[in-house]
PDB file of N, CA and C in Angstrom:
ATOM      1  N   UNK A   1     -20.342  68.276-129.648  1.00  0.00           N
ATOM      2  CA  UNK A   1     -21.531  68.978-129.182  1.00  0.00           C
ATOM      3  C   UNK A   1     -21.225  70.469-129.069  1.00  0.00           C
ATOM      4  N   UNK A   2     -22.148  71.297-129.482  1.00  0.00           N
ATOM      5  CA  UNK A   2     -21.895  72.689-129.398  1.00  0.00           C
ATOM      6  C   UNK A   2     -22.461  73.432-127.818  1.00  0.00           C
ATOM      7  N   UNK A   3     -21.572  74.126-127.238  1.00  0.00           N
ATOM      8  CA  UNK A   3     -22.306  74.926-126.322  1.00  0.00           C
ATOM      9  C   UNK A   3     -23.081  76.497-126.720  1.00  0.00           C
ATOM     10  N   UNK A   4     -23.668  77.014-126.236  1.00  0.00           N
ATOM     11  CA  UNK A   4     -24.790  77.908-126.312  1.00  0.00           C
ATOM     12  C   UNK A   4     -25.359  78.284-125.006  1.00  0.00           C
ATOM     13  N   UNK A   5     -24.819  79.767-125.539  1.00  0.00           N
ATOM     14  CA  UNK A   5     -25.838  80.582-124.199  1.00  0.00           C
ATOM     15  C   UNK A   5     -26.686  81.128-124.485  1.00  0.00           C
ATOM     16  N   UNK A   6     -27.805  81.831-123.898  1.00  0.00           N
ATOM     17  CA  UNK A   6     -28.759  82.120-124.191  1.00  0.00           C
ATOM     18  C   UNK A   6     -29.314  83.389-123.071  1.00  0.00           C
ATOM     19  N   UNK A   7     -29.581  84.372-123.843  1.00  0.00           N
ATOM     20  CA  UNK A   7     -29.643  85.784-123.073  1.00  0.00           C
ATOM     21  C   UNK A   7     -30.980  86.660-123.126  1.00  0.00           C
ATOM     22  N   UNK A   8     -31.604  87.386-122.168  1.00  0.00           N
ATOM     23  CA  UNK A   8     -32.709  87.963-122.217  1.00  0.00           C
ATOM     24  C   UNK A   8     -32.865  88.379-120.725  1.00  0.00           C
ATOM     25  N   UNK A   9     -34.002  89.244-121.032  1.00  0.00           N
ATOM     26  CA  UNK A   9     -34.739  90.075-120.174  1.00  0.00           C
ATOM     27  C   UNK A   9     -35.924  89.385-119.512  1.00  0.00           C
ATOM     28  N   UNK A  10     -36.373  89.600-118.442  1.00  0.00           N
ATOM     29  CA  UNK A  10     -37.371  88.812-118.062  1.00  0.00           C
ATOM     30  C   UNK A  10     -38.225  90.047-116.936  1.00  0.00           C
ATOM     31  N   UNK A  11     -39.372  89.990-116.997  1.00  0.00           N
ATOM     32  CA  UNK A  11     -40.693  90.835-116.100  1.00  0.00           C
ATOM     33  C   UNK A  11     -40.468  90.377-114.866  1.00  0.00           C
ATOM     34  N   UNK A  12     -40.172  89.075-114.025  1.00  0.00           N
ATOM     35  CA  UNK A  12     -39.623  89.043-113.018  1.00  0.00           C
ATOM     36  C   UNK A  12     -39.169  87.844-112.718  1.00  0.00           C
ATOM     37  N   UNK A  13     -37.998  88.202-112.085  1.00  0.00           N
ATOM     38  CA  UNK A  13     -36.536  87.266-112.233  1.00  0.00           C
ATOM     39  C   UNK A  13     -37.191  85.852-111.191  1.00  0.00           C
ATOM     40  N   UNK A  14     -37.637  86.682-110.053  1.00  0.00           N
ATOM     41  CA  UNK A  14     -37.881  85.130-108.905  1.00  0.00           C
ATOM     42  C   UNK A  14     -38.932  84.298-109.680  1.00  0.00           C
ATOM     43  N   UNK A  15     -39.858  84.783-110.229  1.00  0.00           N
ATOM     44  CA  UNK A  15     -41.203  83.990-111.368  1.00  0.00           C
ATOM     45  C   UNK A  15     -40.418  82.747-112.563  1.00  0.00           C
ATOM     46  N   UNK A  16     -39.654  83.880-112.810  1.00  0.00           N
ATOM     47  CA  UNK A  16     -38.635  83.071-114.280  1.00  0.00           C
ATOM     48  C   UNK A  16     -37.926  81.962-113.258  1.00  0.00           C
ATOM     49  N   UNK A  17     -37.185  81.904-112.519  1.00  0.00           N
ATOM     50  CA  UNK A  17     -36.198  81.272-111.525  1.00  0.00           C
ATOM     51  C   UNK A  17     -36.898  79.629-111.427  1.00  0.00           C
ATOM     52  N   UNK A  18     -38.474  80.371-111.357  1.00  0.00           N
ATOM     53  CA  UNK A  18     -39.184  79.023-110.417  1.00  0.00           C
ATOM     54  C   UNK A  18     -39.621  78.246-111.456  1.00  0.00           C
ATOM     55  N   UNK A  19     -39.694  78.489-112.872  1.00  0.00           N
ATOM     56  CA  UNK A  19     -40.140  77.720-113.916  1.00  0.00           C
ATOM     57  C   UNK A  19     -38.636  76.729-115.087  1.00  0.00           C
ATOM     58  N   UNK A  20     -37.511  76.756-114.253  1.00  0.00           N
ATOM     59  CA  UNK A  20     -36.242  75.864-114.281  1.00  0.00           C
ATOM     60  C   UNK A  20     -36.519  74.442-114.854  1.00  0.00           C
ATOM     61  N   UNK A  21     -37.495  73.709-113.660  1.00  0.00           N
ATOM     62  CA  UNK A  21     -37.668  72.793-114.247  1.00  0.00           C
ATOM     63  C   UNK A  21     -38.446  72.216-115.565  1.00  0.00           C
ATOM     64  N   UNK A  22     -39.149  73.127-115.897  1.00  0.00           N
ATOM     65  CA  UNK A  22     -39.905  73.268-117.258  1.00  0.00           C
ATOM     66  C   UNK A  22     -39.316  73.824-118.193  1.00  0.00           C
ATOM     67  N   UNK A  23     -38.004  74.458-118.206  1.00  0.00           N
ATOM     68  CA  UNK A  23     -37.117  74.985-118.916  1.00  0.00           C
ATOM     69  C   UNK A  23     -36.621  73.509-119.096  1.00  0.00           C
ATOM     70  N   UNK A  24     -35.875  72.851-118.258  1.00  0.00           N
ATOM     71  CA  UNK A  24     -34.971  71.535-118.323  1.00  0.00           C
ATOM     72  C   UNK A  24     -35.494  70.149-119.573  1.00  0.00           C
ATOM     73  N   UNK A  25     -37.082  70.524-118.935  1.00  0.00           N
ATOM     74  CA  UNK A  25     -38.124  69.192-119.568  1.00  0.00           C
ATOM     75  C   UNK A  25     -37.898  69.978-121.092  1.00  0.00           C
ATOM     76  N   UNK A  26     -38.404  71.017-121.151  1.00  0.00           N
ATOM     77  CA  UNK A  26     -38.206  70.943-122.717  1.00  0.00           C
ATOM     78  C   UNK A  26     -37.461  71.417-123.412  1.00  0.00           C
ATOM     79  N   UNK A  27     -36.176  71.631-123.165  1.00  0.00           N
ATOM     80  CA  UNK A  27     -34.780  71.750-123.981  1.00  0.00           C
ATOM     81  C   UNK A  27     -34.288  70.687-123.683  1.00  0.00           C
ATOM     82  N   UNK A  28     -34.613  70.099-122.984  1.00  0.00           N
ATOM     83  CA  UNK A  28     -33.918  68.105-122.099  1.00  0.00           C
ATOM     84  C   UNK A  28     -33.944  67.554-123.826  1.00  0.00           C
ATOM     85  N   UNK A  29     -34.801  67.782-124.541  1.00  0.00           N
ATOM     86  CA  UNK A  29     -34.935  66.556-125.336  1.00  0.00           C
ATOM     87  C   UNK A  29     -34.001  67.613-126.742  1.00  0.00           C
ATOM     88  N   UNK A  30     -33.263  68.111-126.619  1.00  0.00           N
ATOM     89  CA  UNK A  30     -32.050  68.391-127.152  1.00  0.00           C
ATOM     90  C   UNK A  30     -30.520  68.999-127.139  1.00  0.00           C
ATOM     91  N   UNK A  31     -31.121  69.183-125.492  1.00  0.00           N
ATOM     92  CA  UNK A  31     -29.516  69.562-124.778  1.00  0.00           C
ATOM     93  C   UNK A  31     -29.499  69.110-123.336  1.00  0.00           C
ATOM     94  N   UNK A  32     -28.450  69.072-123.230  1.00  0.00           N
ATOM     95  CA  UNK A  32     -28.200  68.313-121.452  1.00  0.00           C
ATOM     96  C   UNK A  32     -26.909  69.800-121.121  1.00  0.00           C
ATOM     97  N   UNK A  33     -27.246  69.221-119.286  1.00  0.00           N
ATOM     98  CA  UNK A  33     -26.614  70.348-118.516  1.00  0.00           C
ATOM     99  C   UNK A  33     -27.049  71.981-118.752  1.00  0.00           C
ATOM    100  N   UNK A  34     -28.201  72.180-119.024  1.00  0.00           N
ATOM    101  CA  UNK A  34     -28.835  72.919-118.720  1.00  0.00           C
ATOM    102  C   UNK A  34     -28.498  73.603-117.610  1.00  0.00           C
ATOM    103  N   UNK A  35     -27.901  75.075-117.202  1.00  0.00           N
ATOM    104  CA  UNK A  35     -28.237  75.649-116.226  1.00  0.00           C
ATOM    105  C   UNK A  35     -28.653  77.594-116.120  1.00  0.00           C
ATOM    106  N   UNK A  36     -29.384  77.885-115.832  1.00  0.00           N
ATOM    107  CA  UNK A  36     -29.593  79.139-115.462  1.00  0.00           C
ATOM    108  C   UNK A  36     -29.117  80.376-114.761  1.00  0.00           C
ATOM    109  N   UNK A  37     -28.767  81.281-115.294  1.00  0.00           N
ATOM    110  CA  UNK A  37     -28.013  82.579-114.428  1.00  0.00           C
ATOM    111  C   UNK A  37     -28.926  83.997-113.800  1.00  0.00           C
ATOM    112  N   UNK A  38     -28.531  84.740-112.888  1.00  0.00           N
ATOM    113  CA  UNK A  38     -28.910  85.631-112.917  1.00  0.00           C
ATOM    114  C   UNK A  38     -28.129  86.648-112.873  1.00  0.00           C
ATOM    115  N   UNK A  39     -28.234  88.016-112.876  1.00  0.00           N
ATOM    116  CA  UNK A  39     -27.339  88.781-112.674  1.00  0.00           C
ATOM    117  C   UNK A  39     -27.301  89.073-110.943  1.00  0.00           C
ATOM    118  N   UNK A  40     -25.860  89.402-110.418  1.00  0.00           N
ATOM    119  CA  UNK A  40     -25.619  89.421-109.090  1.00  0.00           C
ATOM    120  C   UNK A  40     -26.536  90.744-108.526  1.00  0.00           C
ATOM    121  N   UNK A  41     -26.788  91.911-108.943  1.00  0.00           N
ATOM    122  CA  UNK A  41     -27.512  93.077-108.807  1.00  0.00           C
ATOM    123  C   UNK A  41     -28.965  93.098-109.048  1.00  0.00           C
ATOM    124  N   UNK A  42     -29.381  91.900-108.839  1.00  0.00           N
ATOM    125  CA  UNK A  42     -31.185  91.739-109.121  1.00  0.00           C
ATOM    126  C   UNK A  42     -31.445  92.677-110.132  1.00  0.00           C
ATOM    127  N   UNK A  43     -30.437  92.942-111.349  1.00  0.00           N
ATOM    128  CA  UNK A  43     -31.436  93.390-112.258  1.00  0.00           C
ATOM    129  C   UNK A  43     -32.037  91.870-113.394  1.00  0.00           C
ATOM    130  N   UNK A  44     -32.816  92.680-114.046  1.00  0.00           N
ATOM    131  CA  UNK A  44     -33.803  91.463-114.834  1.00  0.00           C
ATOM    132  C   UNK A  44     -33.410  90.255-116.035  1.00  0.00           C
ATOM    133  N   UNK A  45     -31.893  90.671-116.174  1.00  0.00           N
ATOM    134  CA  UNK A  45     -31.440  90.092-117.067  1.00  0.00           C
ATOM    135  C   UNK A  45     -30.918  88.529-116.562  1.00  0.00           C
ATOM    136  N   UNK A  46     -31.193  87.893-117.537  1.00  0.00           N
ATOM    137  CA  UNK A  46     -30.875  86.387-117.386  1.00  0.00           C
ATOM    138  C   UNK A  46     -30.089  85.372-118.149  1.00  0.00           C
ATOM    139  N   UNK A  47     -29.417  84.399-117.766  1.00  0.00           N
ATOM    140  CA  UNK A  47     -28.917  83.307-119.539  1.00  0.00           C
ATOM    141  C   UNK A  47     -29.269  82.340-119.065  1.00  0.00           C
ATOM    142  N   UNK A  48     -29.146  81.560-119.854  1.00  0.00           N
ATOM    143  CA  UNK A  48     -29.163  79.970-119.597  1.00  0.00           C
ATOM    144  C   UNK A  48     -28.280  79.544-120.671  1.00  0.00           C
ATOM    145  N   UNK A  49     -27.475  78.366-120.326  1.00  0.00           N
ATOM    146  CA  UNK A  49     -26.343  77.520-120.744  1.00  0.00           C
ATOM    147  C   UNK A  49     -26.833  76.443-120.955  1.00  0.00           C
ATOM    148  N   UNK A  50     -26.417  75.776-122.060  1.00  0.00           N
ATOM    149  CA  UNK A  50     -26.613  73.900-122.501  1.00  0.00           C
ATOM    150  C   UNK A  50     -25.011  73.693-123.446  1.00  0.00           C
ATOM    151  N   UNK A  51     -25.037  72.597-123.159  1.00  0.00           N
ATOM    152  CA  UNK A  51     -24.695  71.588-124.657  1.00  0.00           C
ATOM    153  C   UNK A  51     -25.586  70.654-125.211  1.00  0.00           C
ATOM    154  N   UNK A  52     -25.930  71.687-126.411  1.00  0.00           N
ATOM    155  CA  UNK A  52     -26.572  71.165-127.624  1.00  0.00           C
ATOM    156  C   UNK A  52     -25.750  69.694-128.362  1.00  0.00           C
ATOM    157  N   UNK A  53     -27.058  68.994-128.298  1.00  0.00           N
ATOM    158  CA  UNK A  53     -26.837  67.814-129.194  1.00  0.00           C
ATOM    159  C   UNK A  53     -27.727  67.436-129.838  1.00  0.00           C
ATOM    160  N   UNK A  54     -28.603  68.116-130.701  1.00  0.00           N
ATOM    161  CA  UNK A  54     -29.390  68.614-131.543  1.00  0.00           C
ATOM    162  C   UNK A  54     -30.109  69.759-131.473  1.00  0.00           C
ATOM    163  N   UNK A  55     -29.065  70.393-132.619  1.00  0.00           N
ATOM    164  CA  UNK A  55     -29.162  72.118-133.098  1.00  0.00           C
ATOM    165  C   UNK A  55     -30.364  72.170-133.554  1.00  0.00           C
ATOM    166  N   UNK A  56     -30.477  71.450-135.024  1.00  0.00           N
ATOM    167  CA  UNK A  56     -31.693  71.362-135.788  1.00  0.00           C
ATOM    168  C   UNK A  56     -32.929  71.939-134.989  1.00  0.00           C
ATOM    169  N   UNK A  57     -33.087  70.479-134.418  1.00  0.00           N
ATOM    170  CA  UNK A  57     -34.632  69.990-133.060  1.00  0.00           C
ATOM    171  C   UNK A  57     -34.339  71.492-132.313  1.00  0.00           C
ATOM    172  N   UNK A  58     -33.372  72.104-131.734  1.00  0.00           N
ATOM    173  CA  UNK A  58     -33.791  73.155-130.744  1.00  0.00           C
ATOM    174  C   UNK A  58     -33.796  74.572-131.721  1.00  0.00           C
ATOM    175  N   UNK A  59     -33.309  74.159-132.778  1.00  0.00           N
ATOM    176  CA  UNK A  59     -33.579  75.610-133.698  1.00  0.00           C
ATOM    177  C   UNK A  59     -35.462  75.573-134.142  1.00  0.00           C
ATOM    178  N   UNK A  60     -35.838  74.221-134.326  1.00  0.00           N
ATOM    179  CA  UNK A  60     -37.004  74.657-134.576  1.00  0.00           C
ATOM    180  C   UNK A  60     -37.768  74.655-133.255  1.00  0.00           C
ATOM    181  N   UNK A  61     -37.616  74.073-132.183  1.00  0.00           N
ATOM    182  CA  UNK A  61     -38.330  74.169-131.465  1.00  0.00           C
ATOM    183  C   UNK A  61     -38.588  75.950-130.882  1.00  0.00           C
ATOM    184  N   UNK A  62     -37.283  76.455-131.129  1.00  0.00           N
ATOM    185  CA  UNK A  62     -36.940  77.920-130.105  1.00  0.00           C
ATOM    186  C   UNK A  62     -37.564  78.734-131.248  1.00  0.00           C
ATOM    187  N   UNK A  63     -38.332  78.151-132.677  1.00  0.00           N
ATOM    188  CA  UNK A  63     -39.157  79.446-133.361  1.00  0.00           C
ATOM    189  C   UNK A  63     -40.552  78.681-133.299  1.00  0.00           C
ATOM    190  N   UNK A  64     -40.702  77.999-132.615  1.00  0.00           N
ATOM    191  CA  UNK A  64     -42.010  77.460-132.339  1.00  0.00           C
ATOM    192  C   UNK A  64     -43.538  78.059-131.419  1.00  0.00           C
ATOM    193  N   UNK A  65     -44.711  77.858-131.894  1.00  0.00           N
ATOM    194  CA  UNK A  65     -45.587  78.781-131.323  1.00  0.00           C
ATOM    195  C   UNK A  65     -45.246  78.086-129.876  1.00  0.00           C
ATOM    196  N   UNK A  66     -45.400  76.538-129.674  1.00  0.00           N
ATOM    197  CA  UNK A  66     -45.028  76.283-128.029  1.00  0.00           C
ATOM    198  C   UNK A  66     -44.073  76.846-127.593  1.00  0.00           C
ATOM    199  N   UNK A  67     -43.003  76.779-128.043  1.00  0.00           N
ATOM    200  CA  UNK A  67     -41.657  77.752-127.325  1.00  0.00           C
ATOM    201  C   UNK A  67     -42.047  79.338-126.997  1.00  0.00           C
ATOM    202  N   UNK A  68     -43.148  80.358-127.982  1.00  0.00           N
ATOM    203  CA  UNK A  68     -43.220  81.365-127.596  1.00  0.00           C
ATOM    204  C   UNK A  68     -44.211  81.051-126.328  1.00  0.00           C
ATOM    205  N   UNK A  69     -45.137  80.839-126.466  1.00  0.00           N
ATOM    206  CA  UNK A  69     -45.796  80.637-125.626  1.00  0.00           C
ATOM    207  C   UNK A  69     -45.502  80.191-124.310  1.00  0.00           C
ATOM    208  N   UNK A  70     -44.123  79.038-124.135  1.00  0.00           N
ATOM    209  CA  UNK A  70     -43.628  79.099-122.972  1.00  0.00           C
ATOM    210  C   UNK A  70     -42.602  80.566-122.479  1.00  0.00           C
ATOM    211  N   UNK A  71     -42.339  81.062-123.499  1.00  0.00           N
ATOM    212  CA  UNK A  71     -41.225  82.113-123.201  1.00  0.00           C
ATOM    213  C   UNK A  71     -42.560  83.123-122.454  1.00  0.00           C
ATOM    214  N   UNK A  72     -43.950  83.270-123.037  1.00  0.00           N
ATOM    215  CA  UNK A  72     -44.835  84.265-122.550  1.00  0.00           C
ATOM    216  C   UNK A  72     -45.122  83.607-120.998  1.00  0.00           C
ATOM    217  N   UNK A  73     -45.034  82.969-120.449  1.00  0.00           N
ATOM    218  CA  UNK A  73     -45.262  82.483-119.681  1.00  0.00           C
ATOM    219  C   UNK A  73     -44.571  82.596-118.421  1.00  0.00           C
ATOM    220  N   UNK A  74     -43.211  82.259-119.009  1.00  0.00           N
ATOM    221  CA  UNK A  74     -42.146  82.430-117.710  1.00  0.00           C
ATOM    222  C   UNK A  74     -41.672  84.158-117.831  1.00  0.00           C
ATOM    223  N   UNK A  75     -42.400  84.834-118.917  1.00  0.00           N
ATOM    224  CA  UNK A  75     -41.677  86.640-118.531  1.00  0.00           C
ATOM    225  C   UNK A  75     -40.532  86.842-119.361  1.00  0.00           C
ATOM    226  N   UNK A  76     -40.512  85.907-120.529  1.00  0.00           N
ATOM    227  CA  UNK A  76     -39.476  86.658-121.305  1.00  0.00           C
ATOM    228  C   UNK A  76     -39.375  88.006-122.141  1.00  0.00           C
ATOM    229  N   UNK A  77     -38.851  88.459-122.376  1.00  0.00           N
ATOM    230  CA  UNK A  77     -38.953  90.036-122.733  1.00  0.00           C
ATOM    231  C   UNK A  77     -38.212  89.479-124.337  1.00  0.00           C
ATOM    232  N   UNK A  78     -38.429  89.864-124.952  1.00  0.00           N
ATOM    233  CA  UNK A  78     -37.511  89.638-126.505  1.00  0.00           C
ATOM    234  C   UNK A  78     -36.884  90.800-126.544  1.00  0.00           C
ATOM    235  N   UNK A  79     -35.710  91.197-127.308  1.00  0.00           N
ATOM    236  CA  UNK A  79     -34.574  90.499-127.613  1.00  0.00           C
ATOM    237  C   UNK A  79     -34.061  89.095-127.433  1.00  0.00           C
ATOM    238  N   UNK A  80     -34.553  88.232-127.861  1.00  0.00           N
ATOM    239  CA  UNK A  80     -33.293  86.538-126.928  1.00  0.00           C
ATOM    240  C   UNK A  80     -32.161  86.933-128.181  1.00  0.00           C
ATOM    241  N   UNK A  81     -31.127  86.388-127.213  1.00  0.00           N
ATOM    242  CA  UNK A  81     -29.926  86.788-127.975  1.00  0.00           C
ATOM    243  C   UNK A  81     -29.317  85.092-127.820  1.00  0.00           C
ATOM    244  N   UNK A  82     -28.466  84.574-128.951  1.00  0.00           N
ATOM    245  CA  UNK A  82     -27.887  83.228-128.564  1.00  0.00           C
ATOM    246  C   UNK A  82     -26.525  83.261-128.753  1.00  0.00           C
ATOM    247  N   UNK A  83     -25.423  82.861-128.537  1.00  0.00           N
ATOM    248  CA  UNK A  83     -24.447  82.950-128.553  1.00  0.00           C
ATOM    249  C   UNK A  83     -23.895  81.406-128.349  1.00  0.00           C
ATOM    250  N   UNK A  84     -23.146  80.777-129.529  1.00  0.00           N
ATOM    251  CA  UNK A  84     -22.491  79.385-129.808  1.00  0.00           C
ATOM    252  C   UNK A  84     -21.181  79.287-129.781  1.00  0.00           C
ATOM    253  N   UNK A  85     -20.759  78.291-129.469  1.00  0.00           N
ATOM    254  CA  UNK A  85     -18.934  78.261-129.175  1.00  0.00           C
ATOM    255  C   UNK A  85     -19.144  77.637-130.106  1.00  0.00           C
TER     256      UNK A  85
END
């Protein structure tokens, strides 16, 4: 299984924070251990961590109009940056 982080900016961090579990539900159905960071200095930047066990399924899902649309939702700012071990 590959791990992957996942990096970005967000409009506001406590808003993004509270939408976790809707992050979980829909990357759940291709990665487990899901967890979320913030930076220690309340600035806006954020990651989230998984191990991927289907790349494919979350590569298309993460260029998907639902995926933008959830990213518009919880305050993501683009750039997302991904980073794979």
């Amino acid at each position: 299984m590959t791990k992957l982080v996942i990096t970005h900016k967000v409009t506001d961090v406590a808003a993004w924070k509270n939408h976790d579990a809707e992050r979980e539900r829909n990357i759940g159905a291709f990665a487990a251990d899901i967890r979320s960071y913030t930076t220690p200095d309340n600035g806006n930047e954020v990651a989230v961590t998984m191990t991927v066990h289907d790349m494919a399924g979350l590569q298309a899902f993460l260029q998907s109009e639902a995926c933008d649309e959830i990213m518009r939702r919880h305050g993501v700012i683009k750039p997302v940056t991904l980073f794979v071990e």
